[in-house]
C-alpha atoms as a PDB file:
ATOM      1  CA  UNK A   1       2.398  -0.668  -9.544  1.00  0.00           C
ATOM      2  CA  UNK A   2      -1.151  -0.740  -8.010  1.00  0.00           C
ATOM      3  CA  UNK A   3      -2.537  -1.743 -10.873  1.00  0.00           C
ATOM      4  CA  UNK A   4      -0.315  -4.517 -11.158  1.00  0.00           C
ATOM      5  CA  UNK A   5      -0.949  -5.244  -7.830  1.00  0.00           C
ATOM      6  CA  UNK A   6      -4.777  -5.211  -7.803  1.00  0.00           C
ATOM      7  CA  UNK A   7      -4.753  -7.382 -10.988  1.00  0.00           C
ATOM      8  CA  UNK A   8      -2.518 -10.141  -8.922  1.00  0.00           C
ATOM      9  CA  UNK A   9      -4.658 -10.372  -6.278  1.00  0.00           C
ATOM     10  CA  UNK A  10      -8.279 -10.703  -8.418  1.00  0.00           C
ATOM     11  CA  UNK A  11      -5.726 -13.486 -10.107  1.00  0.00           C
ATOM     12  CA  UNK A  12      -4.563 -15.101  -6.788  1.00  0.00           C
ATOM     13  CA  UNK A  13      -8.167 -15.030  -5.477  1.00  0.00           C
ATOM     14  CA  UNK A  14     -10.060 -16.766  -8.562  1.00  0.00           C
ATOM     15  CA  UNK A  15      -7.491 -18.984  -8.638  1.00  0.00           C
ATOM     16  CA  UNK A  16      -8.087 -19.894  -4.354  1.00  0.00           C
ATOM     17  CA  UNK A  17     -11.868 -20.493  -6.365  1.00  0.00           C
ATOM     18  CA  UNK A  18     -13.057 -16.817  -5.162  1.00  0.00           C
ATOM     19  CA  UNK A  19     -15.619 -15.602  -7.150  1.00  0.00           C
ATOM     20  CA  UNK A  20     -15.175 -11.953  -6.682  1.00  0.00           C
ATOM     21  CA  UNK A  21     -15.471  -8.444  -8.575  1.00  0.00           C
ATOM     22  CA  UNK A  22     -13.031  -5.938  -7.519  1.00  0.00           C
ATOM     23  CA  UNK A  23     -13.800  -2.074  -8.146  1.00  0.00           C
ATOM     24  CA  UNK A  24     -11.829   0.792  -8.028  1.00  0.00           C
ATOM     25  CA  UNK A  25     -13.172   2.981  -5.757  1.00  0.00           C
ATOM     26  CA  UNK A  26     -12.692   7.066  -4.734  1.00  0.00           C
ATOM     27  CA  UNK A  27     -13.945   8.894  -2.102  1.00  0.00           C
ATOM     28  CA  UNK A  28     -16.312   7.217  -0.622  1.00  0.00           C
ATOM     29  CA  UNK A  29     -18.455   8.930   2.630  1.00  0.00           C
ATOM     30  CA  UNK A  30     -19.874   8.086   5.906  1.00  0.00           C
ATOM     31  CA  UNK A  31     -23.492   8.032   5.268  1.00  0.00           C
ATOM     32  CA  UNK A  32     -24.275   8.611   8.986  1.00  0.00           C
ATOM     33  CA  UNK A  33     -20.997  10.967   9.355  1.00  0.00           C
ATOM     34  CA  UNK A  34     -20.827  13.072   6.359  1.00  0.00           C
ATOM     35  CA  UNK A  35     -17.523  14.518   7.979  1.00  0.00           C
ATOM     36  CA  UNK A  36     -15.510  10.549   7.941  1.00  0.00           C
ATOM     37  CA  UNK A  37     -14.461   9.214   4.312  1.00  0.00           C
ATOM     38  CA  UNK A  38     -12.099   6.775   3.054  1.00  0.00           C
ATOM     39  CA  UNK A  39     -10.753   5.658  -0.257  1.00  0.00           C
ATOM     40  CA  UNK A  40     -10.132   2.206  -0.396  1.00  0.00           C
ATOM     41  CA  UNK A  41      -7.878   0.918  -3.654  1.00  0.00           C
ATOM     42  CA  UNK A  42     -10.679  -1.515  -4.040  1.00  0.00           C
ATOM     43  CA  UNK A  43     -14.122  -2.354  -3.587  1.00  0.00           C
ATOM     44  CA  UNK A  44     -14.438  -6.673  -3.523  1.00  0.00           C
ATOM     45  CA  UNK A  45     -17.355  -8.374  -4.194  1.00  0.00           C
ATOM     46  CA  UNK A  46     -17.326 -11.844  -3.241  1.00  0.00           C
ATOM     47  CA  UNK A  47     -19.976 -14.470  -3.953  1.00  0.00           C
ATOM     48  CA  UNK A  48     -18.517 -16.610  -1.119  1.00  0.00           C
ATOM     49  CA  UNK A  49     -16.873 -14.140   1.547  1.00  0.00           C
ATOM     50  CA  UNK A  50     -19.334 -11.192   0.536  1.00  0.00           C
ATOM     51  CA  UNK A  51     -18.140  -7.256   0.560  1.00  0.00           C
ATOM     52  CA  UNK A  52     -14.664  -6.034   1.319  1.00  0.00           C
ATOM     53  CA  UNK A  53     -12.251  -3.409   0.819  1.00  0.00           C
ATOM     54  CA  UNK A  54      -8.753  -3.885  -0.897  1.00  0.00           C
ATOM     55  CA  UNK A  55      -6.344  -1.512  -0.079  1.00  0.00           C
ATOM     56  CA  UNK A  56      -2.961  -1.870  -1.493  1.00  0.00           C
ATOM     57  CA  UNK A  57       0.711  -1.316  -0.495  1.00  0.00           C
ATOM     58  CA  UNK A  58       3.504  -1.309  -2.454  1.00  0.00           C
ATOM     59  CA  UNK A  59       7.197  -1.376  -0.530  1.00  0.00           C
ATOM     60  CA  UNK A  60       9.771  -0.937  -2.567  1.00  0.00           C
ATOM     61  CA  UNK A  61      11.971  -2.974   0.197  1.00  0.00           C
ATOM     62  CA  UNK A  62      10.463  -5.716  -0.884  1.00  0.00           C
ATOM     63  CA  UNK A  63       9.762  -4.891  -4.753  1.00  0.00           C
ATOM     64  CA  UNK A  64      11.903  -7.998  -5.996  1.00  0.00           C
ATOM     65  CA  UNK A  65      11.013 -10.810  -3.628  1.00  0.00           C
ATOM     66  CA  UNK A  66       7.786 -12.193  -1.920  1.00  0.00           C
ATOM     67  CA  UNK A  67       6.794 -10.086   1.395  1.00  0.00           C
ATOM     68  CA  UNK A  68       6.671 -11.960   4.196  1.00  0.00           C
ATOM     69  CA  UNK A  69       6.540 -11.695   7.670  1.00  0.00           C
ATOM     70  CA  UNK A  70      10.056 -11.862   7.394  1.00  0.00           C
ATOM     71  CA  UNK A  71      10.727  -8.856   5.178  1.00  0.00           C
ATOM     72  CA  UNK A  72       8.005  -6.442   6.363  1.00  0.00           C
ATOM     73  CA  UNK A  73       7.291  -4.898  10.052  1.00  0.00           C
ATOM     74  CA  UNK A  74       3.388  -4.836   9.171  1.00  0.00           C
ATOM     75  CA  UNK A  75       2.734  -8.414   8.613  1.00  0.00           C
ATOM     76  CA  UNK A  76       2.968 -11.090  10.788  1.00  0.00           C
ATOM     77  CA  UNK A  77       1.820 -15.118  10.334  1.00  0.00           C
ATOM     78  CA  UNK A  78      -2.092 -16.016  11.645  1.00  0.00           C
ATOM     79  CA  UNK A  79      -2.815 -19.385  11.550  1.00  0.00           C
ATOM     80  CA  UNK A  80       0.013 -19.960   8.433  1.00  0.00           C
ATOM     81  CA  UNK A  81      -0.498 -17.186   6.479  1.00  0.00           C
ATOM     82  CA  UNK A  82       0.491 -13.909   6.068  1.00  0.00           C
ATOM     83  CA  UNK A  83      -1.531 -11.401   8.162  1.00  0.00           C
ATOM     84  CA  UNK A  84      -1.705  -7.625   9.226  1.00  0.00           C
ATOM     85  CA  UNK A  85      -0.574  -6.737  12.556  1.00  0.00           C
ATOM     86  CA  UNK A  86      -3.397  -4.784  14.534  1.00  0.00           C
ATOM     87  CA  UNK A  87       0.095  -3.052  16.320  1.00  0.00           C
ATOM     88  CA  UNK A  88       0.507  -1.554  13.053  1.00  0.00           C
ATOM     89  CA  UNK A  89      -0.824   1.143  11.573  1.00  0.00           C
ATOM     90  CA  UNK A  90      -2.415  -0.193   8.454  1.00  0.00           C
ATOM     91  CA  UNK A  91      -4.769  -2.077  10.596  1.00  0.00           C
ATOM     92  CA  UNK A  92      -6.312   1.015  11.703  1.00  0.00           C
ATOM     93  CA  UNK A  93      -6.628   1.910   8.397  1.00  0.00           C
ATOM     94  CA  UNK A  94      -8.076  -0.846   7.002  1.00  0.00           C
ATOM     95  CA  UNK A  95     -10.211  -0.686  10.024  1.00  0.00           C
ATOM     96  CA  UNK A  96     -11.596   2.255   9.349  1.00  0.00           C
ATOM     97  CA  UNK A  97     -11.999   2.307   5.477  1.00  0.00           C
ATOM     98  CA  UNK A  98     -14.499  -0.823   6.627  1.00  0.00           C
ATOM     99  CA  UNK A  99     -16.263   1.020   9.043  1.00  0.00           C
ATOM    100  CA  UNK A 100     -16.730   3.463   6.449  1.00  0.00           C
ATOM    101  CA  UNK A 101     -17.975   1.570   3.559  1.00  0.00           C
ATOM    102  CA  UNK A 102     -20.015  -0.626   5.911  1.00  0.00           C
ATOM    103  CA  UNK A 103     -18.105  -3.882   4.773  1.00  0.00           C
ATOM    104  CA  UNK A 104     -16.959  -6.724   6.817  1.00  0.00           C
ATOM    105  CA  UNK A 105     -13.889  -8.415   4.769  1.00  0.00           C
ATOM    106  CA  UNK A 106     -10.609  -7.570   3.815  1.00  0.00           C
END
């Protein structure tokens, strides 16, 4: 499913006009705290938003319609679209997989 998922998002993107490379990505360390890591699903390259992380989540309550901030507690609607709430805790995560790989887009 993640791979499914990564692939409809590089999709979505280039279709938006994104020109972006998306990498898989393992472990990847704190170079100024060797003892913090994350592993983001994705490293994204953008030419027009610049570096990001991609991390992906896959709900099966929602595995046969569109989520929404309607069908799941950790997304809400920013400025009409679908966004992550900082209450939940995702946002921490993706948070801190940025800190970690020093990027500044999700």
């Amino acid at each position: 499913m993640e791979s499914e998922a990564r692939e409809k998002y590089i999709s979505t993107m280039k279709v938006e006009g994104h020109k972006l490379k998306v990498e898989e990505s393992g472990l990847v360390v704190c170079e100024n705290h060797v003892y913090l890591a994350a592993s983001p699903d994705g490293l994204i390259s953008c030419q027009c938003c610049g570096e990001g992380v991609l991390e992906i989540k896959c709900p099966l309550s929602v595995s046969h319609t569109t989520p929404s901030p309607h069908n799941l507690d950790c997304v809400c609607e920013m400025d009409g679209k679908p966004a992550l709430k900082r209450s939940h805790p995702y946002f921490s995560q993706v948070m801190f997989e940025m800190a970690v790989t020093k990027t500044k887009m999700v």
